[in-house]
C-alpha atoms as a PDB file:
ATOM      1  CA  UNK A   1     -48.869   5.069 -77.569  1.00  0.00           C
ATOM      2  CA  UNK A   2     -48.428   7.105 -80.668  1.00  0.00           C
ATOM      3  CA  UNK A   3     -45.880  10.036 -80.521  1.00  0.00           C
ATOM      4  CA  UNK A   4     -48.445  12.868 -81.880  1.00  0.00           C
ATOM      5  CA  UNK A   5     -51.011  11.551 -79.329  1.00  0.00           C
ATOM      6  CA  UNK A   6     -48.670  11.794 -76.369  1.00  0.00           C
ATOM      7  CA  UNK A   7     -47.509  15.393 -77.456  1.00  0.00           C
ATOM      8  CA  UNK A   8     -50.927  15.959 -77.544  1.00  0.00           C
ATOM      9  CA  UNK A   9     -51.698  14.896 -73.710  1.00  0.00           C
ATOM     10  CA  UNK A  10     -48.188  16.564 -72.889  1.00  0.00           C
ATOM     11  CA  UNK A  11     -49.842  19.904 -73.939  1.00  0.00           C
ATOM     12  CA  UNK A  12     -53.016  19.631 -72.597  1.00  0.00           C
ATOM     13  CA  UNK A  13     -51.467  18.598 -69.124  1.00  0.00           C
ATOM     14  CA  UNK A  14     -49.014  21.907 -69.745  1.00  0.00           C
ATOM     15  CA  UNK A  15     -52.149  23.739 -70.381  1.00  0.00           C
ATOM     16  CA  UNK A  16     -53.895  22.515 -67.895  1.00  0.00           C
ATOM     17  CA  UNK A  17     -51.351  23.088 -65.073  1.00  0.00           C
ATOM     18  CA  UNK A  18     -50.975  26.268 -66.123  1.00  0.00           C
ATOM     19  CA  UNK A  19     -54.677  26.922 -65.529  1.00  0.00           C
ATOM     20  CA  UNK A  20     -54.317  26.213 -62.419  1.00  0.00           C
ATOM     21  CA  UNK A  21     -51.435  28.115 -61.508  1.00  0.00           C
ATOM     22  CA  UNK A  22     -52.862  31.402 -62.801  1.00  0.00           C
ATOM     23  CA  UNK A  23     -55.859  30.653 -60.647  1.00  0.00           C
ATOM     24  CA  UNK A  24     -53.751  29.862 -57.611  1.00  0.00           C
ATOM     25  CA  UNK A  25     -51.844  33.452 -58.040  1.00  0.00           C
ATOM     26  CA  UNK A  26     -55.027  35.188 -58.675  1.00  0.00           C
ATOM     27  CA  UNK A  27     -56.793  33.685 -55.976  1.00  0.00           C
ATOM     28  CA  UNK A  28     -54.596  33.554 -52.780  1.00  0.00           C
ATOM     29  CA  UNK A  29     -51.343  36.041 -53.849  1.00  0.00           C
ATOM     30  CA  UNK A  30     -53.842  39.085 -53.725  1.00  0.00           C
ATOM     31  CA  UNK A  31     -54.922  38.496 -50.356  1.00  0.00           C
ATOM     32  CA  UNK A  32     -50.679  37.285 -48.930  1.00  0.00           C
ATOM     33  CA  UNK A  33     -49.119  41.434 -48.102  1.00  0.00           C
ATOM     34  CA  UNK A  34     -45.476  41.423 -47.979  1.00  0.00           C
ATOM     35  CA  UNK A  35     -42.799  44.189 -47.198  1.00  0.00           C
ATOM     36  CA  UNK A  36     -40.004  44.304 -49.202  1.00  0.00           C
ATOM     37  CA  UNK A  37     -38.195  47.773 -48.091  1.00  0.00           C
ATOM     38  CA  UNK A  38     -35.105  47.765 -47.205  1.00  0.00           C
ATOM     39  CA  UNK A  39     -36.179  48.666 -43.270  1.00  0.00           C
ATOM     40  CA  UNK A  40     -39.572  47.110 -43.149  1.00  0.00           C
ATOM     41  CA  UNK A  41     -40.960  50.565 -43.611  1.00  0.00           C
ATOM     42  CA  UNK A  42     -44.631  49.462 -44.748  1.00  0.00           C
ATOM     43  CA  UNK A  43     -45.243  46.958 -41.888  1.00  0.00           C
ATOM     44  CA  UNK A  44     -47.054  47.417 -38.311  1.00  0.00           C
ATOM     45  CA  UNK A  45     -44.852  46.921 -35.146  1.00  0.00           C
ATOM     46  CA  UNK A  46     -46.083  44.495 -32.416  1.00  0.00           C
ATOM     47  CA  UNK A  47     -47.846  47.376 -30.645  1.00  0.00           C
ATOM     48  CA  UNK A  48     -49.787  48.229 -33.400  1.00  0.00           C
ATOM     49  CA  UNK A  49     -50.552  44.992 -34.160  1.00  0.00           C
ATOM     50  CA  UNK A  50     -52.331  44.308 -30.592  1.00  0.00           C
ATOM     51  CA  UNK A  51     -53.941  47.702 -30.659  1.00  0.00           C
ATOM     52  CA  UNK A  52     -55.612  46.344 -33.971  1.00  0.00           C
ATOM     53  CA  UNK A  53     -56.813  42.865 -32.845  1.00  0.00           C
ATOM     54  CA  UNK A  54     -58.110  44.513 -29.849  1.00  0.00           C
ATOM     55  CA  UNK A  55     -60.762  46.748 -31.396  1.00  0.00           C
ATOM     56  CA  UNK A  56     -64.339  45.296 -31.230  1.00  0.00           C
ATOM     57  CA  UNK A  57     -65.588  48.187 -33.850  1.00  0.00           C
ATOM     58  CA  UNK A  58     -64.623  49.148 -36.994  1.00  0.00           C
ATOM     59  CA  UNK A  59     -62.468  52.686 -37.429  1.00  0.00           C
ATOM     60  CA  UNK A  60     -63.716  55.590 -39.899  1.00  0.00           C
ATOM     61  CA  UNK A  61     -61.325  57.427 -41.104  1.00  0.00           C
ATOM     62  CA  UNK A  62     -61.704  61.229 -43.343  1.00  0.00           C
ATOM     63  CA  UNK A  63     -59.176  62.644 -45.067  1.00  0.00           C
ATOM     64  CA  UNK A  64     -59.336  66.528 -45.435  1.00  0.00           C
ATOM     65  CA  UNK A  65     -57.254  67.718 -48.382  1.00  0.00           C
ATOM     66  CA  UNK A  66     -57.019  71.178 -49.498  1.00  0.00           C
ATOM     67  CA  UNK A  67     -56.838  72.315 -53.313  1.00  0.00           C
ATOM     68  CA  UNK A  68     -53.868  74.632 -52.624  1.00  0.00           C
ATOM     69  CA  UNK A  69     -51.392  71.684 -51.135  1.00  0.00           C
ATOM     70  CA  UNK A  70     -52.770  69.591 -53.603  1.00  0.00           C
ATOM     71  CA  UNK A  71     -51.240  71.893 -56.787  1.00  0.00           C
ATOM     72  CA  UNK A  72     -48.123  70.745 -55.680  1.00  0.00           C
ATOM     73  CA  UNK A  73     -48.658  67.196 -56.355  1.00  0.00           C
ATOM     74  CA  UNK A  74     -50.069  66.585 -59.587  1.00  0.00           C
ATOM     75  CA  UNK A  75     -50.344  62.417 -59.025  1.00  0.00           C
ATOM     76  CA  UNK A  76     -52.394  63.556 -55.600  1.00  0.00           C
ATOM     77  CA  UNK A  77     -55.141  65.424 -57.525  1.00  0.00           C
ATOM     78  CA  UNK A  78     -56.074  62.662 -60.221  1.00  0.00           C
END
């Protein structure tokens, strides 16, 4: 085989894997969740994770937020 066509499959089999690697991260790393604080401050305990797979119906939530506490926080109100 020639040296400039095997550089040439070389590259198109880099290009190609890396295709497929951006797709992979894309695809499946947005829906993995991990907690990286120091004391696992962002994830649910055991209790809260039963309490959660135990509800049949889904949850609404409203947030009431005032205009006077929210002066305080610039980053809150955009």
């Amino acid at each position: 085989m020639r040296p400039d066509r095997r550089f040439s499959l070389t590259l198109a089999g880099l290009v190609a894997g890396f295709v497929v690697l951006v797709l992979v991260i894309t695809l499946v790393l947005p829906s993995w969740r991990m907690d990286l604080t120091e004391q696992r401050l962002f994830t649910l305990s055991e209790g809260s994770r039963g309490i959660l797979a135990s509800m049949e119906e889904p949850v609404s939530l409203s947030l009431y937020f005032s205009e006077g506490v929210a002066a305080e926080f610039p980053a809150l109100r955009t």
